[in-house]
N, C-alpha and C. Protein backbone atom coordinates (compact mmCIF):
# COMPACT_ATOMS: atom_id res chain seq x y z
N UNK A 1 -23.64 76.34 14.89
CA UNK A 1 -24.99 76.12 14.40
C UNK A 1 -25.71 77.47 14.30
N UNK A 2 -26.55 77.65 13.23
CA UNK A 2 -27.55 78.55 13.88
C UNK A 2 -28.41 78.96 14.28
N UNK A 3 -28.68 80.21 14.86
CA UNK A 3 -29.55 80.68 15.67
C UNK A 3 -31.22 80.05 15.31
N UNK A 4 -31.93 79.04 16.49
CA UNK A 4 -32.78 78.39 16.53
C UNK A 4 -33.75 79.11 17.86
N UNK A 5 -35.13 78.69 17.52
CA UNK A 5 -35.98 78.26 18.07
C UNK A 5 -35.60 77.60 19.45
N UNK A 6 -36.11 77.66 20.82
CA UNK A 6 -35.38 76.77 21.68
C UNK A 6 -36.24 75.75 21.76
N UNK A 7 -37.08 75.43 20.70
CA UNK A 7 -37.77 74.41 20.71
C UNK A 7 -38.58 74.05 19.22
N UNK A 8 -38.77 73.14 19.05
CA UNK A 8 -39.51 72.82 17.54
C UNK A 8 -39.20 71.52 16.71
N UNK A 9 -39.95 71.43 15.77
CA UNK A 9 -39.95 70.24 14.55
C UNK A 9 -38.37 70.38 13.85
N UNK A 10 -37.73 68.86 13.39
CA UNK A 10 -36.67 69.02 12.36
C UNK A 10 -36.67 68.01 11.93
N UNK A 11 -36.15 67.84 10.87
CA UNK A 11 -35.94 66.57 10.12
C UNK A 11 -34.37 66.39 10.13
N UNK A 12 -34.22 64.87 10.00
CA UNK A 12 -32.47 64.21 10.09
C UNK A 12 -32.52 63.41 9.51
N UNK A 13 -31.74 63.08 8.16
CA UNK A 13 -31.45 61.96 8.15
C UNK A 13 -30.44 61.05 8.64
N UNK A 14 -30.56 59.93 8.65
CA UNK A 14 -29.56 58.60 9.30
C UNK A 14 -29.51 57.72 8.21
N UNK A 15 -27.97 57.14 8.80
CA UNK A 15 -28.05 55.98 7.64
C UNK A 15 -28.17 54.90 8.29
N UNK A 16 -29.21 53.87 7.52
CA UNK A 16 -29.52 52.47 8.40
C UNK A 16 -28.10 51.38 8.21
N UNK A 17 -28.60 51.35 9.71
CA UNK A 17 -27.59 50.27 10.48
C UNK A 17 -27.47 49.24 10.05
N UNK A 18 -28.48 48.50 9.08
CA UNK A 18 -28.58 47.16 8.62
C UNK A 18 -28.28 47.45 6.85
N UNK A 19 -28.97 48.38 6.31
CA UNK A 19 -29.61 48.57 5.12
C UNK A 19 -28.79 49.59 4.75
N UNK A 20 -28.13 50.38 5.04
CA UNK A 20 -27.28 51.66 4.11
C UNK A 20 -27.60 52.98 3.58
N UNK A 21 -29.26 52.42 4.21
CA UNK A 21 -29.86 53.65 3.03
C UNK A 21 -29.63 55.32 3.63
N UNK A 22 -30.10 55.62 3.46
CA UNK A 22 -29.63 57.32 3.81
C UNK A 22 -31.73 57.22 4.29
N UNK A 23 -32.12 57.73 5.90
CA UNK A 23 -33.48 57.48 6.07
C UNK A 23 -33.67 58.86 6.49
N UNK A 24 -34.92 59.45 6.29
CA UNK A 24 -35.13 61.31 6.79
C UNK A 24 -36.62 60.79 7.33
N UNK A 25 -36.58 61.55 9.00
CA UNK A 25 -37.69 61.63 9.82
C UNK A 25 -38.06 63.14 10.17
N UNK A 26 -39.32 63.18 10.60
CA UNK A 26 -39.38 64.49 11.28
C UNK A 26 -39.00 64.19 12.67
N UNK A 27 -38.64 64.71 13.57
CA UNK A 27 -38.43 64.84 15.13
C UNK A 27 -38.24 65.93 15.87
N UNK A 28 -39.32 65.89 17.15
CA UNK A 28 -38.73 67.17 17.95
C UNK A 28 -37.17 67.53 18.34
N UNK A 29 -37.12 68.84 18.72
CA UNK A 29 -35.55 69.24 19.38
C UNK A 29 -35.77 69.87 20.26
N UNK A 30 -34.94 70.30 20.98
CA UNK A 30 -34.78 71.68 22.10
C UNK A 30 -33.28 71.78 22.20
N UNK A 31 -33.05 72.78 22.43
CA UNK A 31 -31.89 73.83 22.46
C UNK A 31 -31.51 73.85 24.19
N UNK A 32 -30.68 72.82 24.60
CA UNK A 32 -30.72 72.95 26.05
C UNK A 32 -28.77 73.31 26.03
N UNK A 33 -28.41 74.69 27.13
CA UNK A 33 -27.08 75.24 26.82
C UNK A 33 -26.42 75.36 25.87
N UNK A 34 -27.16 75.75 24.62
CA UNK A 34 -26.75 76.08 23.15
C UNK A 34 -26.73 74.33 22.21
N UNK A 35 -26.88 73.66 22.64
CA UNK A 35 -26.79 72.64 22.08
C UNK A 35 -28.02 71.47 22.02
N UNK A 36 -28.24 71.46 20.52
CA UNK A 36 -29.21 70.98 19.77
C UNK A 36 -29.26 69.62 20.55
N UNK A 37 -30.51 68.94 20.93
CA UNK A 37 -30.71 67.78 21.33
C UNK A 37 -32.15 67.37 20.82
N UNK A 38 -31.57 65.85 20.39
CA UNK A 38 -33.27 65.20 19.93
C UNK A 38 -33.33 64.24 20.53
N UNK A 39 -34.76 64.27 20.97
CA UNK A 39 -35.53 63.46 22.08
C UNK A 39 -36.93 63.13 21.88
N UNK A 40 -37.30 62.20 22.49
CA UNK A 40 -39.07 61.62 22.41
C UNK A 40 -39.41 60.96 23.41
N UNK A 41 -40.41 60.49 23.78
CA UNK A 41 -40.76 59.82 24.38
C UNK A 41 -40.28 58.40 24.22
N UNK A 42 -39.97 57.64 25.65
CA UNK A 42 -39.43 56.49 26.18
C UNK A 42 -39.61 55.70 25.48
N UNK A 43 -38.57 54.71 24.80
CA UNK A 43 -38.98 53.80 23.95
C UNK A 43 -37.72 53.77 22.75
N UNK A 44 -37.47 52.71 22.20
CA UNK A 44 -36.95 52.56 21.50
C UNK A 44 -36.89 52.97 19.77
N UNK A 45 -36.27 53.49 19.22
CA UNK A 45 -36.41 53.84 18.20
C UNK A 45 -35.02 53.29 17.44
N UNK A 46 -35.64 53.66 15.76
CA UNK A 46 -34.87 53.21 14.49
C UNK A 46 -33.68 54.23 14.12
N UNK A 47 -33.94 55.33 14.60
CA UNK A 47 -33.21 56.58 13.90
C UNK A 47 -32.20 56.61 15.26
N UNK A 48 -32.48 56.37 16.34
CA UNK A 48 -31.52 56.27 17.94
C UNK A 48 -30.02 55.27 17.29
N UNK A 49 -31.00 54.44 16.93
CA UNK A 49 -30.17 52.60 16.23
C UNK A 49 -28.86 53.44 15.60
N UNK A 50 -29.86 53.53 14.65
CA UNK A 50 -28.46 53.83 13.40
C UNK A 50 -28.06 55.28 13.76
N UNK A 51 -28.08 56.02 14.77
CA UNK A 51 -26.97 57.08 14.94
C UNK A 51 -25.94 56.29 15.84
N UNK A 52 -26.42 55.69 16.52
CA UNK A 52 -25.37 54.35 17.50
C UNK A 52 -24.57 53.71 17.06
N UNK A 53 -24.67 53.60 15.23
CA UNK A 53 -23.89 52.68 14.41
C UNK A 53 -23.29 53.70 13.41
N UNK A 54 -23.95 54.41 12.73
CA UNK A 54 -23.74 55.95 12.28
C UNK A 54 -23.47 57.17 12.69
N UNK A 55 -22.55 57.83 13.66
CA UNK A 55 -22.64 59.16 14.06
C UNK A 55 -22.78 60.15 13.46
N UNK A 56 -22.62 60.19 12.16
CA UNK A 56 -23.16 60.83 11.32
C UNK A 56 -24.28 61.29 10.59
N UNK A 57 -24.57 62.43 10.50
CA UNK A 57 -26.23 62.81 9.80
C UNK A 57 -26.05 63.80 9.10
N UNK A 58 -27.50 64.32 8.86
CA UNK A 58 -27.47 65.72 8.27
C UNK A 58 -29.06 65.88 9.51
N UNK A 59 -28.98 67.28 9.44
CA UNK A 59 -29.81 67.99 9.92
C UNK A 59 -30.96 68.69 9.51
N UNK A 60 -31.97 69.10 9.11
CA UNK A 60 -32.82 69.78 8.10
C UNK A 60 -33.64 70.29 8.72
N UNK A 61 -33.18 71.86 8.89
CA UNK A 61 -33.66 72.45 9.90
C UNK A 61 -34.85 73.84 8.93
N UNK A 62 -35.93 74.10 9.33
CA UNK A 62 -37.25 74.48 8.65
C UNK A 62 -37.13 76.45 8.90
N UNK A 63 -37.15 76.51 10.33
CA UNK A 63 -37.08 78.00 10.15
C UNK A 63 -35.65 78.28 11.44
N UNK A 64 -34.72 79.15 10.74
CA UNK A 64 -34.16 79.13 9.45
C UNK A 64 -34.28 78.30 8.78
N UNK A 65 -34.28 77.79 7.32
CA UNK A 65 -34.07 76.86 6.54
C UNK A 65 -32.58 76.50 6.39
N UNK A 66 -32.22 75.42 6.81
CA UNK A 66 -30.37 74.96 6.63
C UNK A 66 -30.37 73.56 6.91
N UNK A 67 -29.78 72.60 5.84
CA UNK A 67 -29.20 71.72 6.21
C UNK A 67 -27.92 71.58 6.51
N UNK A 68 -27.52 70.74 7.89
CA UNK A 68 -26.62 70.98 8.29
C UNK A 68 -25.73 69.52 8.58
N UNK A 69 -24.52 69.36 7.89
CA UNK A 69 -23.74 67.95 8.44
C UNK A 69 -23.57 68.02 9.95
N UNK A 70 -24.03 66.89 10.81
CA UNK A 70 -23.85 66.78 12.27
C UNK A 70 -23.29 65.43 12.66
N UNK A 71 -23.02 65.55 13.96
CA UNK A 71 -22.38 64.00 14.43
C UNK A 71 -23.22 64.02 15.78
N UNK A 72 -23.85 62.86 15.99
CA UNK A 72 -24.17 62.76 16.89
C UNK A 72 -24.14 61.71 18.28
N UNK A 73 -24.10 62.26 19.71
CA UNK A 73 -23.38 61.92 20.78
C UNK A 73 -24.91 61.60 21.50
N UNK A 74 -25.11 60.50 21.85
CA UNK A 74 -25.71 60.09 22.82
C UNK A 74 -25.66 60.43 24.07
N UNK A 75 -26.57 61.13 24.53
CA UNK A 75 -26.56 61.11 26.02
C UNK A 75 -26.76 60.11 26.64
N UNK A 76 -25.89 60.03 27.98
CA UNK A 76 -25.98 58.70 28.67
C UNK A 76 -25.84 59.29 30.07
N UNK A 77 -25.47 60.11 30.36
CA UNK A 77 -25.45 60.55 31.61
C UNK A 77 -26.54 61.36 32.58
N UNK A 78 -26.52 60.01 33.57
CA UNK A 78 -28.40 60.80 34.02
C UNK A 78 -28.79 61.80 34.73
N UNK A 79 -27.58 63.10 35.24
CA UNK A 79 -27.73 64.09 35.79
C UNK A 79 -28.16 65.11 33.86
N UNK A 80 -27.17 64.69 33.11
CA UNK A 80 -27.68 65.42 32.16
C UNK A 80 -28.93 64.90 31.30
N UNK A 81 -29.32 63.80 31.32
CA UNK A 81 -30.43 63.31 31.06
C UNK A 81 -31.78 64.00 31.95
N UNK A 82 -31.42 64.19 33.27
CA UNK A 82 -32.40 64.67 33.49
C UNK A 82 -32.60 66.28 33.26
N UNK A 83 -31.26 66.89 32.97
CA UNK A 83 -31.38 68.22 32.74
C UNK A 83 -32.18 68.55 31.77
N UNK A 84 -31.64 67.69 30.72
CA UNK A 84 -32.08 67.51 29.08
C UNK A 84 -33.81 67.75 29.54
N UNK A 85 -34.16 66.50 29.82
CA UNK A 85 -35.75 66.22 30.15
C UNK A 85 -36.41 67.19 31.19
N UNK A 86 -35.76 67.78 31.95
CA UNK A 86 -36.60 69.16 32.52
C UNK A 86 -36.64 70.46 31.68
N UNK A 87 -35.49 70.59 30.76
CA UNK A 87 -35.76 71.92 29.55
C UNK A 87 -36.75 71.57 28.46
N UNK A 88 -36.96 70.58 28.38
CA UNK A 88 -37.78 69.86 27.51
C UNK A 88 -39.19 70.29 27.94
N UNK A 89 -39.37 69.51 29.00
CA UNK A 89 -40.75 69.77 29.85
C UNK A 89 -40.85 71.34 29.86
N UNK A 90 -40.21 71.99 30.38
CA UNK A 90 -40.27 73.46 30.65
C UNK A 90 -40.76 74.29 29.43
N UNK A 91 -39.98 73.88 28.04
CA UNK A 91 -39.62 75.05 27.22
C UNK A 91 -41.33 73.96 25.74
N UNK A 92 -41.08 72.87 26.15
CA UNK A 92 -42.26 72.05 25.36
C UNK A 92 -43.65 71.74 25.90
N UNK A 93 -44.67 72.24 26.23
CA UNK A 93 -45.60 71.69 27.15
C UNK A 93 -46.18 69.80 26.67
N UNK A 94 -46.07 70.13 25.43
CA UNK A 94 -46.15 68.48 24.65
C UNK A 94 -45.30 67.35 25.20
N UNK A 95 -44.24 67.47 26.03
CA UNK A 95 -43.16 66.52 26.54
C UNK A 95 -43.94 66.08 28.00
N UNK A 96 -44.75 67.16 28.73
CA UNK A 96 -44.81 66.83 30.18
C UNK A 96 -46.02 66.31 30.27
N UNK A 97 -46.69 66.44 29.14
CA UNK A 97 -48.26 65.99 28.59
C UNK A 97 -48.43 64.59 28.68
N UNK A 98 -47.55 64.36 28.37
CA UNK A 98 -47.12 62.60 27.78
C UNK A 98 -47.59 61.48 29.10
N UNK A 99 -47.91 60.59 28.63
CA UNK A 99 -48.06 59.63 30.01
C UNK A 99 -46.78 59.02 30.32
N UNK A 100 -45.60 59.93 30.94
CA UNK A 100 -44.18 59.05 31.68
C UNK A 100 -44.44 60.08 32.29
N UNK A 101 -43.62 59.13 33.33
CA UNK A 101 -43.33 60.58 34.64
C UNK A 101 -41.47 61.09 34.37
N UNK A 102 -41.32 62.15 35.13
CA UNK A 102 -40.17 62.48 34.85
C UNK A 102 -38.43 61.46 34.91
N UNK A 103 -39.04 60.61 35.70
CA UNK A 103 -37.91 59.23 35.88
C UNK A 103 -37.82 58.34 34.83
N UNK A 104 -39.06 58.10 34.18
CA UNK A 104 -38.83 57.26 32.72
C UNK A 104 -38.71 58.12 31.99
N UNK A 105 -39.13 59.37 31.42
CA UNK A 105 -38.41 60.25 30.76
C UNK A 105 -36.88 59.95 30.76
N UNK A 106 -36.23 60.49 32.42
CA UNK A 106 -35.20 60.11 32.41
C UNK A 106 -33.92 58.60 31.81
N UNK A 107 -35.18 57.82 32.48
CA UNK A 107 -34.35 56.49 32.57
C UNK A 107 -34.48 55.91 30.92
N UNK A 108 -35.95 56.26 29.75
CA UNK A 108 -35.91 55.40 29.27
C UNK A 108 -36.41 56.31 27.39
N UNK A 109 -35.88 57.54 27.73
CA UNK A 109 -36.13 58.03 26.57
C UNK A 109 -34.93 58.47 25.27
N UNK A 110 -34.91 58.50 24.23
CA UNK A 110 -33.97 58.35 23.16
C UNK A 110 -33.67 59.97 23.31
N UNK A 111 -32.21 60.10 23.25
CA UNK A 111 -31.88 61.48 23.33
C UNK A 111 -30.23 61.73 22.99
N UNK A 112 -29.95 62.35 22.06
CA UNK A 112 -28.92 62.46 21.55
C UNK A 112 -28.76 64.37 21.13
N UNK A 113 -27.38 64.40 21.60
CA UNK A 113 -26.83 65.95 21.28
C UNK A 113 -26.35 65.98 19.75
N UNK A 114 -26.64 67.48 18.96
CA UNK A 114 -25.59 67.43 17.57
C UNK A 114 -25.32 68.18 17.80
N UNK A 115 -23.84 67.80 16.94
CA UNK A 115 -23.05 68.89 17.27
C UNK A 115 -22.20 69.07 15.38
N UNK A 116 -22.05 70.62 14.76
CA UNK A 116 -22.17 70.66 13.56
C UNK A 116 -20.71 69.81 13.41
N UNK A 117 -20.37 69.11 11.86
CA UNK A 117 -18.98 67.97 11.80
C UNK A 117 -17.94 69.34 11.25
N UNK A 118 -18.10 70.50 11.28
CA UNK A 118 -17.38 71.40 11.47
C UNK A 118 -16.93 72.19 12.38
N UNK A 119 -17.68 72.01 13.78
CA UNK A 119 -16.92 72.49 14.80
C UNK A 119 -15.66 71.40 16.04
């Protein structure tokens, strides 16, 4: 991938899980041990869905400008879940702002690693 921001806005598209379509959101990231992760606040989301059914995306990343083919891996593991969610907090002041505390962060927020479908 390249050289990023360890924190900021990107856009992805997904393809819906029900519907086929090819869908593009904006969403935060952070760069936690070189590897791109998108995350939000606790709660369920549409774009989480269909990477669960889709591992596949593209990436659309602003500064640098690059879109990038990615696959993406769900985090599920809650030592790295919480790692994830303390670089977050640390490197985002907008994440720790939020009304969850760091355990629903942990326990109940959408967060997935990309990784480029060329490496």
């Amino acid at each position: 991938m390249v050289e990023l921001p360890p924190t900021g806005t990107c856009e992805i598209s997904t393809v819906g899980r029900r519907s086929g379509r090819v869908t593009r959101i904006e969403i935060w990231y952070v760069v936690v041990d070189g590897q791109i992760v998108l995350t939000g606040t606790p709660g369920s989301r549409h774009w989480l869905a269909n990477l669960r059914a889709h591992r596949e995306a593209v990436l659309h990343l602003r500064e640098p400008a690059d879109d990038r083919a990615v696959v993406a891996d769900e985090v599920t593991d809650p030592a790295m879940r919480r790692h994830v969610t303390e670089e977050a907090w640390r490197l985002q002041p907008w994440y720790a702002a939020q009304p969850y505390s760091m355990d629903e962060w942990v326990s109940g927020s959408p967060m997935v690693r990309l990784t480029a479908r060329d490496e």
